[in-house]
Protein backbone atom coordinates (compact mmCIF):
# COMPACT_ATOMS: atom_id res chain seq x y z
CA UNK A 1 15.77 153.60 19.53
CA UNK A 2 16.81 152.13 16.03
CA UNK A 3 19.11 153.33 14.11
CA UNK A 4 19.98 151.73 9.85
CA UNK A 5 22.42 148.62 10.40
CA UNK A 6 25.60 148.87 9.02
CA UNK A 7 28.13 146.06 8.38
CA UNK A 8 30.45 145.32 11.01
CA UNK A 9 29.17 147.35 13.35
CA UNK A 10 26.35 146.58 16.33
CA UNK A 11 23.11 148.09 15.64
CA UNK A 12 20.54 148.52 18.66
CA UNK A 13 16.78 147.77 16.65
CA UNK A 14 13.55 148.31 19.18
CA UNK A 15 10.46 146.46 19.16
CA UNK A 16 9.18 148.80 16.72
CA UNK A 17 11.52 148.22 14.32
CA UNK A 18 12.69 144.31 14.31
CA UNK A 19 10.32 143.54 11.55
CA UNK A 20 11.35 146.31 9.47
CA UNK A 21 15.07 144.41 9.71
CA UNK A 22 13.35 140.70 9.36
CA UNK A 23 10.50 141.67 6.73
CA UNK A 24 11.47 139.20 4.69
CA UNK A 25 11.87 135.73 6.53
CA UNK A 26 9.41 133.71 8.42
CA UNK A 27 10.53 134.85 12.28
CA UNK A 28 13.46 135.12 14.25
CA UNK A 29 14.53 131.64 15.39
CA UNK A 30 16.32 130.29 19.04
CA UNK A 31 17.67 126.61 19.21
CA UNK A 32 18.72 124.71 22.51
CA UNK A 33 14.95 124.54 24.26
CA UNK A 34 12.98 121.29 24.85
CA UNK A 35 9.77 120.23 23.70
CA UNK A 36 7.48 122.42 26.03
CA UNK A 37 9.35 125.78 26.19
CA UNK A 38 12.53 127.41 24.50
CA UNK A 39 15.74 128.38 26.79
CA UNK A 40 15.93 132.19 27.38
CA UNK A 41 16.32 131.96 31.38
CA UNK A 42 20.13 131.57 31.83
CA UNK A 43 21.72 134.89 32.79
CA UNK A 44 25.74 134.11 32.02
CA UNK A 45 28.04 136.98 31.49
CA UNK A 46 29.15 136.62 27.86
CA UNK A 47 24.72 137.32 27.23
CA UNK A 48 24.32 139.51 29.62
CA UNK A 49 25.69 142.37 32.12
CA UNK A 50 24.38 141.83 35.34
CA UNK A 51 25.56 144.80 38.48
CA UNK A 52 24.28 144.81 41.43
CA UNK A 53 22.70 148.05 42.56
CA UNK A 54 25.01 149.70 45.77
CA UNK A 55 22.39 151.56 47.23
CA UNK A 56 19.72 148.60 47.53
CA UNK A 57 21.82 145.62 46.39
CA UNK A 58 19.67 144.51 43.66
CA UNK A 59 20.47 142.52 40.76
CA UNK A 60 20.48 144.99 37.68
CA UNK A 61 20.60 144.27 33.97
CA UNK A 62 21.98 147.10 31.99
CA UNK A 63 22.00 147.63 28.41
CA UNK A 64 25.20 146.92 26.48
CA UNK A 65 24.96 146.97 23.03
CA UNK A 66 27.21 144.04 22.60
CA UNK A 67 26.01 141.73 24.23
CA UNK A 68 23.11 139.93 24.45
CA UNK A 69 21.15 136.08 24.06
CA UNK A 70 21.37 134.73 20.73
CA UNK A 71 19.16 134.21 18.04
CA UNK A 72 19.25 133.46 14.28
CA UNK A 73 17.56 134.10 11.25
CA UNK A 74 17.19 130.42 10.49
CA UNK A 75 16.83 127.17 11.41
CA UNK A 76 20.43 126.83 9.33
CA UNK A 77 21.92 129.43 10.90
CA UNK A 78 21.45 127.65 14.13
CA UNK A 79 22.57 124.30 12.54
CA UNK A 80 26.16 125.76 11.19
CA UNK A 81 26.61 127.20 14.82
CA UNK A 82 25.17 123.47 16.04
CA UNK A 83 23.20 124.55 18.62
CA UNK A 84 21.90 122.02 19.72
CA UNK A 85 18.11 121.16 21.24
CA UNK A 86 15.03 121.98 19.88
CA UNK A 87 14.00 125.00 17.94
CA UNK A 88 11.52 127.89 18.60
CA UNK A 89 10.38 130.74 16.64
CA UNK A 90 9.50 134.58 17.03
CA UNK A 91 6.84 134.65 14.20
CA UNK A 92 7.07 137.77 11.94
CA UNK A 93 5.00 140.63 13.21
CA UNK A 94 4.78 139.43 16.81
CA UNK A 95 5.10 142.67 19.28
CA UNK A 96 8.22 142.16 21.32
CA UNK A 97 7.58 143.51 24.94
CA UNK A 98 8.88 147.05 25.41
CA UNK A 99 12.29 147.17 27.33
CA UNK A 100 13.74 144.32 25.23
CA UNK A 101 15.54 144.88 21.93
CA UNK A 102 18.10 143.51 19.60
CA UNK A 103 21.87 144.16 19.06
CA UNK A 104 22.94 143.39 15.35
CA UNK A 105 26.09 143.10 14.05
CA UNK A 106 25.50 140.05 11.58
CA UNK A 107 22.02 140.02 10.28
CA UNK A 108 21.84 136.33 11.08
CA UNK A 109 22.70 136.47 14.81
CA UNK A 110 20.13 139.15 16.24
CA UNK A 111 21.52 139.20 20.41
CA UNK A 112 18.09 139.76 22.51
CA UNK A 113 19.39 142.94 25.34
CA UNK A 114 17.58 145.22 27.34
CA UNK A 115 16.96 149.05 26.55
CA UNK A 116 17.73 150.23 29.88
CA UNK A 117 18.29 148.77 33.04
CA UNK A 118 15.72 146.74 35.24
CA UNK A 119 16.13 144.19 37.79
CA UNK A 120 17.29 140.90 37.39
CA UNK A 121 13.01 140.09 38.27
CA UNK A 122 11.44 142.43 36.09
CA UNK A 123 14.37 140.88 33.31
CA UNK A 124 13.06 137.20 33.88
CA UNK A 125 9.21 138.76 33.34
CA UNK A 126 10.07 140.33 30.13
CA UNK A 127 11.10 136.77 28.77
CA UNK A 128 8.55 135.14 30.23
CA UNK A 129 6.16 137.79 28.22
CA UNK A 130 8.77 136.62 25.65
CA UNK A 131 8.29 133.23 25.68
CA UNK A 132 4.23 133.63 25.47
CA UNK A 133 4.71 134.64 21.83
CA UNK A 134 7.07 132.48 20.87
CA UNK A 135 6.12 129.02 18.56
CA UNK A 136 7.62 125.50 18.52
CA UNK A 137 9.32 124.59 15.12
CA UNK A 138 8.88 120.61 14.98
CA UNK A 139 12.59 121.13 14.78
CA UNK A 140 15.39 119.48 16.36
CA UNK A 141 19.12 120.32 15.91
CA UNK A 142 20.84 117.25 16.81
CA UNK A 143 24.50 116.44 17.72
CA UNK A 144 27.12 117.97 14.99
CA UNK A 145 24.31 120.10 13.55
CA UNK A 146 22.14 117.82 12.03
CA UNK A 147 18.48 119.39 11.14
CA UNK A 148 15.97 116.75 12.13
CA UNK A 149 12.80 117.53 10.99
CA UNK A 150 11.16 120.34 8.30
CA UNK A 151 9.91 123.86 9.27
CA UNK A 152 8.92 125.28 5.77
CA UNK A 153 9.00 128.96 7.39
CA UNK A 154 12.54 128.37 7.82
CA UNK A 155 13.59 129.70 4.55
CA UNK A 156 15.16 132.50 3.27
CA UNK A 157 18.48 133.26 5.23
CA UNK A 158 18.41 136.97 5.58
CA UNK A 159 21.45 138.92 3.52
CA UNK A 160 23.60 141.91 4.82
CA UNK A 161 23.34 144.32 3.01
CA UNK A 162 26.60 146.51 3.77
């Protein structure tokens, strides 16, 4: 499923294999949630491709190894992009449910995809098995992004390597 990253170009990494990528920072970070849960559940079409299935007429997300929702490898990542909202973490060494995976083509902006296509539903139940693992920060990334609060785990910003 994973193959080595390589600058400049997208890199499909399974859930076996995102914390070989991230072994060396606290978690893989997403901004823009709320107090109570983070904000995985939109479906637009720059994130995601969504057909719909001709034979049944099912919602379908397929893989596309450009594409996907965004995360970071820091809380300053987040803050130069000024995403705004609060901030939630994948903690290192979480599992990731099978069927999701991440598309790299800058080490600090890991885009959460699908490995092959499911339904829109069985999509919405991978992030909701998703969300179970993920961790508030105490974080907020306010207007112009400013970094209110501290998350110690925050730190280091991952490197590329080439």
């Amino acid at each position: 499923m994973s193959e080595i990253l390589r600058k400049g170009k997208y890199t499909t990494v399974g859930p076996e294999d995102i914390w070989k990528v991230y072994n060396e920072i606290h978690g893989i970070f997403r901004g823009s949630g709320n107090t109570t849960t983070p904000k995985i559940d939109k479906m637009r079409p720059s994130d995601l491709t969504v057909v719909t299935n001709p034979e049944t007429g099912e919602k379908m997300v397929i893989p596309d190894g450009t594409k996907g929702i965004s995360f970071a490898d820091s809380i300053d990542s987040l803050a130069t992009k000024k995403v705004e909202g609060q901030v939630w973490i994948i903690p290192n060494g979480k599992k990731i449910p099978d069927g999701l995976v991440f598309n790299i083509k800058d080490i600090d902006h890991p885009l959460l995809n699908v490995s092959e296509p499911i339904s829109e539903d069985s999509f919405r139940g991978l992030i909701a098995d998703l969300v179970k693992i993920m961790e508030p920060c105490g974080v907020k990334i306010a207007k112009g992004g400013k970094v209110v609060g501290q998350y110690l785990g925050s730190m280091p910003k991952v490197v590329n390597n080439g």
